[in-house]
N, C-alpha and C. Protein backbone atom coordinates (compact mmCIF):
# COMPACT_ATOMS: atom_id res chain seq x y z
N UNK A 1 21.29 20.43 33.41
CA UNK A 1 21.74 19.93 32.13
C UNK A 1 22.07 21.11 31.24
N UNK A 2 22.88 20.74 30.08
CA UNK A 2 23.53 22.08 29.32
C UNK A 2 23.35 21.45 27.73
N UNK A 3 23.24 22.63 27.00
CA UNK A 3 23.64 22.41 25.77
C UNK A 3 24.91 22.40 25.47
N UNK A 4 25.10 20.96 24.51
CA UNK A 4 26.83 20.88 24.48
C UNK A 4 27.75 21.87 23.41
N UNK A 5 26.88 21.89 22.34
CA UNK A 5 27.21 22.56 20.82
C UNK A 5 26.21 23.52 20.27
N UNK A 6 26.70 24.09 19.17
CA UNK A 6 25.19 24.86 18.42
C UNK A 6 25.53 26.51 18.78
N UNK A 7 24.25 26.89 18.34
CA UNK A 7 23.61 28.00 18.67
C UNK A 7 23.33 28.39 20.26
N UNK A 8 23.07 27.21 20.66
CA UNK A 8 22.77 27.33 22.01
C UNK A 8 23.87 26.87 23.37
N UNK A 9 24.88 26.80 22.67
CA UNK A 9 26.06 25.77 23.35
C UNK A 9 26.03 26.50 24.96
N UNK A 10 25.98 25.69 25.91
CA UNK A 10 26.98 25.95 27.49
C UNK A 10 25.32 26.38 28.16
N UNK A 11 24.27 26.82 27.59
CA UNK A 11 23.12 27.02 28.14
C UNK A 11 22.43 25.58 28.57
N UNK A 12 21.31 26.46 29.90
CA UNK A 12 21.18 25.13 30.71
C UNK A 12 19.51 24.75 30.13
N UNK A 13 19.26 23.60 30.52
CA UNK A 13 17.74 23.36 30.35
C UNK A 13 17.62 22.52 31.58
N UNK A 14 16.04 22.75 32.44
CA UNK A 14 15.96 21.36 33.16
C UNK A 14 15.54 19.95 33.02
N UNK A 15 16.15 19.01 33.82
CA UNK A 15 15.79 18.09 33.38
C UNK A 15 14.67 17.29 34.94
N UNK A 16 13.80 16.67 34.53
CA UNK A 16 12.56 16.21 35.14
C UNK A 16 13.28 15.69 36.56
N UNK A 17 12.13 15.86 37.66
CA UNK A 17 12.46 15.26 38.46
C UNK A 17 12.27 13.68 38.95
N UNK A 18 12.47 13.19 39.99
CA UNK A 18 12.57 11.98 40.28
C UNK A 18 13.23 10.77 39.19
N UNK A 19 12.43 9.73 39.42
CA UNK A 19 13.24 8.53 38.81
C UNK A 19 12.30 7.85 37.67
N UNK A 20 11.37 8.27 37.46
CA UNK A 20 10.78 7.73 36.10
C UNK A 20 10.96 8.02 34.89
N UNK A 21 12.33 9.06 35.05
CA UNK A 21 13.21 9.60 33.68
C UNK A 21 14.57 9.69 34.02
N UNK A 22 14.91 8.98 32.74
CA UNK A 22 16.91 8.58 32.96
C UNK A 22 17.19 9.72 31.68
N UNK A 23 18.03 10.46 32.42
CA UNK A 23 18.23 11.60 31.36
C UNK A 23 19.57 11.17 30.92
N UNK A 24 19.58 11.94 29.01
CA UNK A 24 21.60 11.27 28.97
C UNK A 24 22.37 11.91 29.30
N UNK A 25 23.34 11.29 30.09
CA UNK A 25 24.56 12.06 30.42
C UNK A 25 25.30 12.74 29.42
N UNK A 26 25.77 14.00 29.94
CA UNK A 26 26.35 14.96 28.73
C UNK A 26 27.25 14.26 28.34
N UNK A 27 28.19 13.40 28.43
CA UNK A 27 29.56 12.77 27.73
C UNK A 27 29.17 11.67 26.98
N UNK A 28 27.89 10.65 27.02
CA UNK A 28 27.05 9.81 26.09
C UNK A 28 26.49 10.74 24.49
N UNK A 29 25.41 12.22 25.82
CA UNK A 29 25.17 13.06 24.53
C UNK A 29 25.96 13.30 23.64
N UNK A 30 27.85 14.20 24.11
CA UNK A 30 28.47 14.15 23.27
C UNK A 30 28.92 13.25 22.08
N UNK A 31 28.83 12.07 22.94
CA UNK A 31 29.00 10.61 21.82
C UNK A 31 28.38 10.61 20.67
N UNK A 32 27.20 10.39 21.05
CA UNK A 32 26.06 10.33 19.71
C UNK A 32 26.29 11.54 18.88
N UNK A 33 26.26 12.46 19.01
CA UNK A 33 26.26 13.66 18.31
C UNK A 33 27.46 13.22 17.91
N UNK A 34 28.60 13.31 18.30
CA UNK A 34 29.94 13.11 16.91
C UNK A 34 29.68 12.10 16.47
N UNK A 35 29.01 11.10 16.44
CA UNK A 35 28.86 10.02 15.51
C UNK A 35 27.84 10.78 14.25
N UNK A 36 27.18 11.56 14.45
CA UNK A 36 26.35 12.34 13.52
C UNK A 36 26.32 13.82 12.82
N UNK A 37 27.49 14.19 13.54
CA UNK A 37 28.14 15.75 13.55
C UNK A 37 27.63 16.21 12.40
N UNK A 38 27.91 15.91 11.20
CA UNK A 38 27.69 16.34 9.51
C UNK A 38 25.91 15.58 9.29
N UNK A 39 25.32 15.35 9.94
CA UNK A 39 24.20 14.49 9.47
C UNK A 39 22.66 15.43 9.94
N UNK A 40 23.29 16.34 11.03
CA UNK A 40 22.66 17.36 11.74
C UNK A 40 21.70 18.38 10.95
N UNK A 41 22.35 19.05 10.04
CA UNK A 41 21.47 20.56 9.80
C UNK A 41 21.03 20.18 9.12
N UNK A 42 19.46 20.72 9.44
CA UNK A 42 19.04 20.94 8.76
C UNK A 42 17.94 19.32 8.21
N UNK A 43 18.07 18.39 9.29
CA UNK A 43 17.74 17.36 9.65
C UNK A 43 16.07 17.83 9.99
N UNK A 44 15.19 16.87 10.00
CA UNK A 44 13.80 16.73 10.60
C UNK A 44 13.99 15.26 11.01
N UNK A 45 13.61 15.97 12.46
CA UNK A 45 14.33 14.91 14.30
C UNK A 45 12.97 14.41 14.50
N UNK A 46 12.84 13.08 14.60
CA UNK A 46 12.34 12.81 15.88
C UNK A 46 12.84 12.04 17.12
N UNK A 47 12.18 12.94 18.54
CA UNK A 47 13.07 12.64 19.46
C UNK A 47 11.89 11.86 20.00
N UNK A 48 11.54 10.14 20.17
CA UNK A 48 11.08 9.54 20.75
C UNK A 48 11.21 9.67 22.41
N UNK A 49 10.60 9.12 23.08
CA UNK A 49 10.77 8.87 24.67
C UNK A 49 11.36 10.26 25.27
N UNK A 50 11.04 11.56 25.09
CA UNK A 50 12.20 12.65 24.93
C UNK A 50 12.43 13.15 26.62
N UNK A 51 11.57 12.30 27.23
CA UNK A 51 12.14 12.78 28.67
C UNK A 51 12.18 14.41 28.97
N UNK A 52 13.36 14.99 29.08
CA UNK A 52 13.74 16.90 29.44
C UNK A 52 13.97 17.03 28.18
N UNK A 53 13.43 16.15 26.77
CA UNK A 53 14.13 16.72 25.75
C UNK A 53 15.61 16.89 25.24
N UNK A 54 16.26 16.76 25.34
CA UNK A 54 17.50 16.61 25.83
C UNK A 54 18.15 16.48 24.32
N UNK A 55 18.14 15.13 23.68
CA UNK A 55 18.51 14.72 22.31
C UNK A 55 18.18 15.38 21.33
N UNK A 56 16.76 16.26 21.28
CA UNK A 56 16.14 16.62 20.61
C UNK A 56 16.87 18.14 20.42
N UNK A 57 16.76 18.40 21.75
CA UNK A 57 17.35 20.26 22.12
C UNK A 57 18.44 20.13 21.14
N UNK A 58 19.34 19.42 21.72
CA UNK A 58 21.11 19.18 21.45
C UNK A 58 20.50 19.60 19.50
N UNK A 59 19.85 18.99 19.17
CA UNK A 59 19.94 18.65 17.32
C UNK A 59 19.55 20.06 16.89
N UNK A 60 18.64 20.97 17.77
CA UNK A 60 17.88 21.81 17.15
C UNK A 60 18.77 22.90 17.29
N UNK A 61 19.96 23.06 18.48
CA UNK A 61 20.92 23.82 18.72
C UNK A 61 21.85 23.76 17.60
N UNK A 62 22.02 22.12 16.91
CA UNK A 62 23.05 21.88 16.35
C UNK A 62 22.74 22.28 14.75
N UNK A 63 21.64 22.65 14.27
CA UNK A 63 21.36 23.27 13.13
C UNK A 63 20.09 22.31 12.40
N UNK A 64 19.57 21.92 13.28
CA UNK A 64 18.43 20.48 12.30
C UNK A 64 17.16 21.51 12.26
N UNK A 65 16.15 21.30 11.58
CA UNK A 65 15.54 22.02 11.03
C UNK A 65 14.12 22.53 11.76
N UNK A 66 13.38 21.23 12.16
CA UNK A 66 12.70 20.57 12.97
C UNK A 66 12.72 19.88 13.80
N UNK A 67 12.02 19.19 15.01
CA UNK A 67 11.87 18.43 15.44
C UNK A 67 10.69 17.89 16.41
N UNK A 68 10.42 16.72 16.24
CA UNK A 68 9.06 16.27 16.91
C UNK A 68 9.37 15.84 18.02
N UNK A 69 8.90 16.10 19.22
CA UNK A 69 9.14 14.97 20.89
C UNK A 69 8.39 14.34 21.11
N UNK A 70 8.14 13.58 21.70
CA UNK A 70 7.45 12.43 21.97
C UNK A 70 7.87 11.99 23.82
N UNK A 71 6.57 12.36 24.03
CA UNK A 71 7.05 11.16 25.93
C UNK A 71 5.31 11.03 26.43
N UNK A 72 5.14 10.30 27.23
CA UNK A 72 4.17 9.52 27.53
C UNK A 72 3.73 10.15 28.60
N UNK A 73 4.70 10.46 29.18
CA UNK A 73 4.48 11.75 30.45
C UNK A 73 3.85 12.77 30.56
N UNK A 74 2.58 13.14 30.97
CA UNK A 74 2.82 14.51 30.79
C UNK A 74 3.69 15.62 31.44
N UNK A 75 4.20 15.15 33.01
CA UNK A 75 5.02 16.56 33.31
C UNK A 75 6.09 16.31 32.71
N UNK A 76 6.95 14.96 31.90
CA UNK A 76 8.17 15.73 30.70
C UNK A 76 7.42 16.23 29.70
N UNK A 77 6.42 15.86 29.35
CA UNK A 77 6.19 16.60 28.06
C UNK A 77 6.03 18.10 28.31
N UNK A 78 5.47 19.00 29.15
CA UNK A 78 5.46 20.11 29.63
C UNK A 78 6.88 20.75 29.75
N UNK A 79 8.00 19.54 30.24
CA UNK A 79 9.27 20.15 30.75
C UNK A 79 9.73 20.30 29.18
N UNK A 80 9.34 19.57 28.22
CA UNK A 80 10.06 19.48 26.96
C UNK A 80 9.45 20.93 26.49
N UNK A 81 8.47 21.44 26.73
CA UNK A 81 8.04 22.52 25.80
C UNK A 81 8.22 23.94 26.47
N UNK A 82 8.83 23.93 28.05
CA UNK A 82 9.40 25.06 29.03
C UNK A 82 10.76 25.11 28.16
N UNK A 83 12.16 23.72 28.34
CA UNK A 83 12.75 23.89 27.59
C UNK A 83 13.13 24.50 26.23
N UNK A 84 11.93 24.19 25.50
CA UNK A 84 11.60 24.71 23.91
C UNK A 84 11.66 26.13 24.36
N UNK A 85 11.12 26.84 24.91
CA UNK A 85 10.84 28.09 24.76
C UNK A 85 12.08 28.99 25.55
N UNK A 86 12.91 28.48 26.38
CA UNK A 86 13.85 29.19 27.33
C UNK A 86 14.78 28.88 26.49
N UNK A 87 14.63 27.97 25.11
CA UNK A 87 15.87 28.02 24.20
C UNK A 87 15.95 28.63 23.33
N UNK A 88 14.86 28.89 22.80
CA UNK A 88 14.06 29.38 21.57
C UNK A 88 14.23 28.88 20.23
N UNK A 89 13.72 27.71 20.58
CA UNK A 89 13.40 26.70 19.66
C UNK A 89 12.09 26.47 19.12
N UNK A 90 10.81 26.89 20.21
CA UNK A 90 9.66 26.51 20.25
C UNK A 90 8.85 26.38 18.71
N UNK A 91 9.82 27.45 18.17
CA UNK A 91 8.81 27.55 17.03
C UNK A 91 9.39 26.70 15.70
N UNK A 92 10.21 25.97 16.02
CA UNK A 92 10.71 25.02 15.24
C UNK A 92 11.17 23.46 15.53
N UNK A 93 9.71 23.24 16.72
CA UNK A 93 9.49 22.20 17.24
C UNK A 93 7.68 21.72 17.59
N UNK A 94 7.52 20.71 17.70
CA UNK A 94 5.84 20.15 17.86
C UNK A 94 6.21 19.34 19.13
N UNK A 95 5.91 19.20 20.46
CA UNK A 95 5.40 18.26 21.82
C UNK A 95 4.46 17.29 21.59
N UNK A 96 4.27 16.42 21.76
CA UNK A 96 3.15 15.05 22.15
C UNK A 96 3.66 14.86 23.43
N UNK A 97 2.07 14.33 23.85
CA UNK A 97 2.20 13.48 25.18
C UNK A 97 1.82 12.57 24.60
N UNK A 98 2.13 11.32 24.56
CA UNK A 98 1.10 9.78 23.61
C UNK A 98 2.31 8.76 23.82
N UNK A 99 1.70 7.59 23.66
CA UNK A 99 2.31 7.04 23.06
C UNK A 99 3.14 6.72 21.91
N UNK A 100 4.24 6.18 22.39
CA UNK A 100 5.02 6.34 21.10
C UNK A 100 4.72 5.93 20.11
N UNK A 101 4.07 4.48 19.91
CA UNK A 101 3.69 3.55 18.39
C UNK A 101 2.46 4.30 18.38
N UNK A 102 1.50 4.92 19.37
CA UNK A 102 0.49 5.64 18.87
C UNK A 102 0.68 7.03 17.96
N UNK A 103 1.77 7.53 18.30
CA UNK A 103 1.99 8.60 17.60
C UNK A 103 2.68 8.38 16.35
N UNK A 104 3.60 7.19 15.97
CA UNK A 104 4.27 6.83 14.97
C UNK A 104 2.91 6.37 14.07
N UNK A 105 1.89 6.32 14.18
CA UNK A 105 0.74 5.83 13.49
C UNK A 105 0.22 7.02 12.89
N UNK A 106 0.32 7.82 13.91
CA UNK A 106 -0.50 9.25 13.23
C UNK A 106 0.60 9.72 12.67
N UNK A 107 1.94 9.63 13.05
CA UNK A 107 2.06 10.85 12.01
C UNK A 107 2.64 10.48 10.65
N UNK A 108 2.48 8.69 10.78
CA UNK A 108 2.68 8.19 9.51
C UNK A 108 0.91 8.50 8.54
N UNK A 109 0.16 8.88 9.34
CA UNK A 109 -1.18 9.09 8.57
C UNK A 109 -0.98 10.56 8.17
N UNK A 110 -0.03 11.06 8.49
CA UNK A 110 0.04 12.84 7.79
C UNK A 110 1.14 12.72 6.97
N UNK A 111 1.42 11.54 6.72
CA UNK A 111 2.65 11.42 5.25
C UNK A 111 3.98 12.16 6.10
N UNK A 112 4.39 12.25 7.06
CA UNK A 112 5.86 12.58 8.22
C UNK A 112 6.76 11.82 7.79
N UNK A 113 8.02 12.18 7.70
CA UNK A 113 9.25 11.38 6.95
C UNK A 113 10.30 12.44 7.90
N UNK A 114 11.42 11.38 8.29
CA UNK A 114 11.98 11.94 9.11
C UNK A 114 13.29 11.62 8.57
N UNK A 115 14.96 12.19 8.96
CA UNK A 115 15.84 12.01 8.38
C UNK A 115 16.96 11.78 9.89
N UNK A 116 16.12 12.16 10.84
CA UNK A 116 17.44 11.69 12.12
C UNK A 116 15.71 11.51 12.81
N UNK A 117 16.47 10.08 13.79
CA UNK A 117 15.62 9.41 14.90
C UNK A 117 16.30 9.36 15.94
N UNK A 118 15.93 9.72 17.13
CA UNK A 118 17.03 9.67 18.77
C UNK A 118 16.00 8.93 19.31
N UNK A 119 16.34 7.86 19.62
CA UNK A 119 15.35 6.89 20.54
C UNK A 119 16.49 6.84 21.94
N UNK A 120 15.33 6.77 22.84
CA UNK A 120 15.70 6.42 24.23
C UNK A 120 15.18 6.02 25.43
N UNK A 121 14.28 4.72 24.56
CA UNK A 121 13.31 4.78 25.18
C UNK A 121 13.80 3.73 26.84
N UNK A 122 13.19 3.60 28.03
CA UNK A 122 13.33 2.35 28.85
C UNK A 122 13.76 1.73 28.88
N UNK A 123 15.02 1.01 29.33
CA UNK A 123 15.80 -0.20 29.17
C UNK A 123 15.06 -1.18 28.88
N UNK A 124 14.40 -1.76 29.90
CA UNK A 124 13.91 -2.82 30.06
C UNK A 124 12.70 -3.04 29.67
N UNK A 125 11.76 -1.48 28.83
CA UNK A 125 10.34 -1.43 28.26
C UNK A 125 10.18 -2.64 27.02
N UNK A 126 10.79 -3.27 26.66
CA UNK A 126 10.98 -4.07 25.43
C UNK A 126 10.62 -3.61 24.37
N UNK A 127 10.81 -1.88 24.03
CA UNK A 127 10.24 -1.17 23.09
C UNK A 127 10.88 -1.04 21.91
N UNK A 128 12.23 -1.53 21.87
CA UNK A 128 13.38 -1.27 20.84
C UNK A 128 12.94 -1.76 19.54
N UNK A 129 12.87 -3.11 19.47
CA UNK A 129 11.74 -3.81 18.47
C UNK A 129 10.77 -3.21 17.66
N UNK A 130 9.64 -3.54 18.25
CA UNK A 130 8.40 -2.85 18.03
C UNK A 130 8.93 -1.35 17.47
N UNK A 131 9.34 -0.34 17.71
CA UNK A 131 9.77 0.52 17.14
C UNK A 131 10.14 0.69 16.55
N UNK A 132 11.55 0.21 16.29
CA UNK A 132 12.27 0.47 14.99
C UNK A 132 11.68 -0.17 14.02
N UNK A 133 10.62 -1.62 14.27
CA UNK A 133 9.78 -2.04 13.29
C UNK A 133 8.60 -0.89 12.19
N UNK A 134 7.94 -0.11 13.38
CA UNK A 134 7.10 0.73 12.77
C UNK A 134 7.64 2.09 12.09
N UNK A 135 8.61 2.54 12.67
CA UNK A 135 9.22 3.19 11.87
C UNK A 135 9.61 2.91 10.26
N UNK A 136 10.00 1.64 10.19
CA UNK A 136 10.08 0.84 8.77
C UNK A 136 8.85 0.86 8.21
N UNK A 137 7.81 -0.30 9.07
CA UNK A 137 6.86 -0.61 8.14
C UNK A 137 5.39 0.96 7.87
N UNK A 138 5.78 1.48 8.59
CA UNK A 138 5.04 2.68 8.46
C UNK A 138 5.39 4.08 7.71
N UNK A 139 6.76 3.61 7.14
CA UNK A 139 7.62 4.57 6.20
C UNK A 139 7.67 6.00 6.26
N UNK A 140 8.16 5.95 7.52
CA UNK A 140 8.34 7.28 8.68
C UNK A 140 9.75 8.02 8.14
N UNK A 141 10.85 6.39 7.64
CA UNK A 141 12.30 6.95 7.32
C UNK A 141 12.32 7.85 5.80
N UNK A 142 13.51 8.59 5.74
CA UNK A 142 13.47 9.00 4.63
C UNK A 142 14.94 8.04 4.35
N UNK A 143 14.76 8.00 2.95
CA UNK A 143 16.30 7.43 2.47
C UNK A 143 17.33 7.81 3.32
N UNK A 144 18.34 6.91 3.72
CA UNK A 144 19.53 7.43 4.65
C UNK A 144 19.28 8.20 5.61
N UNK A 145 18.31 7.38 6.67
CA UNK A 145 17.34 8.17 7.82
C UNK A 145 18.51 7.99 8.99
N UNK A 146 19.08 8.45 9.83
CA UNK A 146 19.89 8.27 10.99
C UNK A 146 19.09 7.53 12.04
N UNK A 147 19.35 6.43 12.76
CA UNK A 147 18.56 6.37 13.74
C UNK A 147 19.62 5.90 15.00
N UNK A 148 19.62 6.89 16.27
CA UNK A 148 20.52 6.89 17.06
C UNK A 148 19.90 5.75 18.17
N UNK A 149 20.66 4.90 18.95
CA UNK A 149 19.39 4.25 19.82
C UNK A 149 20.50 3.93 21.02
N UNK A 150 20.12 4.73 22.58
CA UNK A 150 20.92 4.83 23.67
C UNK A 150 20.15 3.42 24.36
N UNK A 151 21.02 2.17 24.60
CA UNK A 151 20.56 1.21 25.66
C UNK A 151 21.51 1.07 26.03
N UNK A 152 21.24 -0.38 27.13
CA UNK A 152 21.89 -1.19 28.23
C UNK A 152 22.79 -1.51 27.01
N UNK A 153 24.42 -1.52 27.44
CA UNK A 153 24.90 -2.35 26.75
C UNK A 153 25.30 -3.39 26.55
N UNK A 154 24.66 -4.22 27.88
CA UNK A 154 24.63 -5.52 27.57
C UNK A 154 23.47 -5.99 27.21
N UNK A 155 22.73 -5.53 26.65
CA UNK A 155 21.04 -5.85 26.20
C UNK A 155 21.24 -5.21 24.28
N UNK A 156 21.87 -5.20 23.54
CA UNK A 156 22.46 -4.67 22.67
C UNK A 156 21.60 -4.99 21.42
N UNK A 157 21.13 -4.23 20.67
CA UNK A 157 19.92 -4.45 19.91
C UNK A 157 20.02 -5.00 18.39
N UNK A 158 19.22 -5.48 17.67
CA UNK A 158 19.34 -5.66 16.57
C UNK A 158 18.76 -4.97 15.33
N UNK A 159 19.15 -5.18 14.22
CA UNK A 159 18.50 -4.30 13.24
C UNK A 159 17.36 -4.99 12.93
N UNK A 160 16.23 -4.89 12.59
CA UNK A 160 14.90 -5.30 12.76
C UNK A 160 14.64 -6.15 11.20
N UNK A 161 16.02 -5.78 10.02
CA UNK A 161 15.68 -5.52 8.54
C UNK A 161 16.83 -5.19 7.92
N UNK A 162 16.99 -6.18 7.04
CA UNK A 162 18.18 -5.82 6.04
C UNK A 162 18.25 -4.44 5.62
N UNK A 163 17.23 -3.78 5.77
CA UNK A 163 16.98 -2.62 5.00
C UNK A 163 17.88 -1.49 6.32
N UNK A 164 18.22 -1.64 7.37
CA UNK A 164 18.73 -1.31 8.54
C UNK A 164 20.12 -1.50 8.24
N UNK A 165 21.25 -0.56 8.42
CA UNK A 165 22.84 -1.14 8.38
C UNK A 165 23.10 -0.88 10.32
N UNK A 166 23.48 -1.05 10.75
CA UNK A 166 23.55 -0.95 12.24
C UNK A 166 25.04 -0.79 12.24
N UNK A 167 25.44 -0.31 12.82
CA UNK A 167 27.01 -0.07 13.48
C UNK A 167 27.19 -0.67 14.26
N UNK A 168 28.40 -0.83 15.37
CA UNK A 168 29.24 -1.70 16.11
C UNK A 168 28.56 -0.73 17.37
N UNK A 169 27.65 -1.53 18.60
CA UNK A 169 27.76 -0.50 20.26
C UNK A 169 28.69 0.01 20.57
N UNK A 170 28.60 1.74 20.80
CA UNK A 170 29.57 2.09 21.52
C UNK A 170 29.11 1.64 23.13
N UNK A 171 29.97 1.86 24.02
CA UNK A 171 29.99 1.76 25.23
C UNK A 171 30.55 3.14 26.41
N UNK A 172 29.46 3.39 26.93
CA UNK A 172 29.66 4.29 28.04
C UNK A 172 29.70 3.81 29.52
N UNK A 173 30.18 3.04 29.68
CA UNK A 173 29.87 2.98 31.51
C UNK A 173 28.96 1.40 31.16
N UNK A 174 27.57 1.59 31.64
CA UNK A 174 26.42 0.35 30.89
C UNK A 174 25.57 1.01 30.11
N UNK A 175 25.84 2.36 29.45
CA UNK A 175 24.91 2.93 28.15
C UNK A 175 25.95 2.06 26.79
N UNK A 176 24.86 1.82 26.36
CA UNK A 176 25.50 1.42 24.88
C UNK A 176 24.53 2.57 23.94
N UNK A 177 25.24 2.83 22.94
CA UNK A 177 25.18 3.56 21.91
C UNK A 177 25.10 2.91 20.70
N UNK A 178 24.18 2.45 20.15
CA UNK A 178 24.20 2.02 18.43
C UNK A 178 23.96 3.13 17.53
N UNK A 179 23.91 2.93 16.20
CA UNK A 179 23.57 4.40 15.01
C UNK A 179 23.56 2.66 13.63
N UNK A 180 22.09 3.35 13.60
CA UNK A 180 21.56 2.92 12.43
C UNK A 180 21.23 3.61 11.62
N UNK A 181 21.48 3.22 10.15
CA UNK A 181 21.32 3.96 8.86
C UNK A 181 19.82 2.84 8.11
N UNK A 182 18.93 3.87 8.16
CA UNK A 182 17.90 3.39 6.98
C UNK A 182 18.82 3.12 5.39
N UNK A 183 18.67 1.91 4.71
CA UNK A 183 18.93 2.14 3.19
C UNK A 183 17.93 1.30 2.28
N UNK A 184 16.88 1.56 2.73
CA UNK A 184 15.63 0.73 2.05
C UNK A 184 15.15 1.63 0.96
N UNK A 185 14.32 0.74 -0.02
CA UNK A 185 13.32 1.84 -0.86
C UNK A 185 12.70 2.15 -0.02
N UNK A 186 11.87 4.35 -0.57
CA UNK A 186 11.50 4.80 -0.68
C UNK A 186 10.72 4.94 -1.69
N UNK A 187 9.19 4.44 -1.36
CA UNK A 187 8.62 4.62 -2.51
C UNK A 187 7.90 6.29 -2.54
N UNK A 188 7.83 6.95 -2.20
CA UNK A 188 7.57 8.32 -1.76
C UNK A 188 8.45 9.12 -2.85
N UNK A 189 9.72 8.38 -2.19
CA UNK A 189 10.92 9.26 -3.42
C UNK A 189 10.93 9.28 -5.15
N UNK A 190 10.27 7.84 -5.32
CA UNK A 190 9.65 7.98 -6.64
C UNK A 190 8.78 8.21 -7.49
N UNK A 191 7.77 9.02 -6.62
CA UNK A 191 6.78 9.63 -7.14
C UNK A 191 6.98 11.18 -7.84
């Protein structure tokens, strides 16, 4: 796998072996990223389900500030933090192995506010929901939070909350591509 853009553009990272990780194809990656091109620097990412890291790398190459990974795995989570360091990113990134709603709990208990979300998680995990729920009700988003979300595109997701604007699926092959915009209060912001 390669970095597409950035600082780090045409360099490789690996991505995990066997089949309990669907990594994104570089021409999907490219997708999402131009749907977010200007939304990038300087961003604080979290890259849910992060597999080889992959979504996460791409943002931190692309000028975002931070970013958190997240996978349940431990040998991706290991591959995510080999990556980190053969990019040299490491030091402007944090690894978890956990669960995902377990970790969206904690790091809504350290007051974490995020401004781009790359979810990718399992097709068929029925996690899309539940997630983008806690992200809301746990007030993880910051005003005009990006949230990118790679599925089946015939399994095509919904916004959980008025407070959610959702875009039209793109379509890759059977990846669908949505991009949701947080536009809810922030009560954080008015303090």
């Amino acid at each position: 796998m390669r970095i597409i853009a950035g600082s780090a553009k045409g360099r490789t990272f690996e991505a995990p072996e066997g089949r309990s990780t669907r990594p994104t194809l570089d021409r999907v990656r490219e997708a999402m990223f131009g749907m977010i091109q200007f939304d990038v620097e300087n961003a604080d990412v979290l890259d849910l389900f992060a597999g080889s890291g992959a979504l996460g790398l791409e943002a931190l190459s692309r000028g975002a500030r931070h970013a958190v990974f997240c996978d349940s795995d431990r040998s991706a989570a290991k591959l995510v933090e080999k990556n980190l360091q053969k990019l040299g990113f490491a030091d402007r990134a944090e690894v978890f192995c956990r669960d995902a709603l377990d970790l969206l709990r904690s790091l809504a208990d350290q007051k974490r506010r995020f401004s781009l979300v790359l979810l990718d998680p399992p097709y068929e995990g029925g996690l899309y929901e539940p997630v983008l729920k806690q992200l809301l009700e746990l007030g993880l988003l910051r005003d005009g939070c990006i949230v990118i979300l790679e599925h089946n595109y015939r399994s095509p997701v919904e916004a959980p909350s008025e407070r959610f604007k959702a875009g039209k699926p793109h379509r890759y092959g059977d990846v669908g591509v949505t991009k949701f915009i947080y536009t809810g209060f922030d009560p954080l912001e008015e303090t």
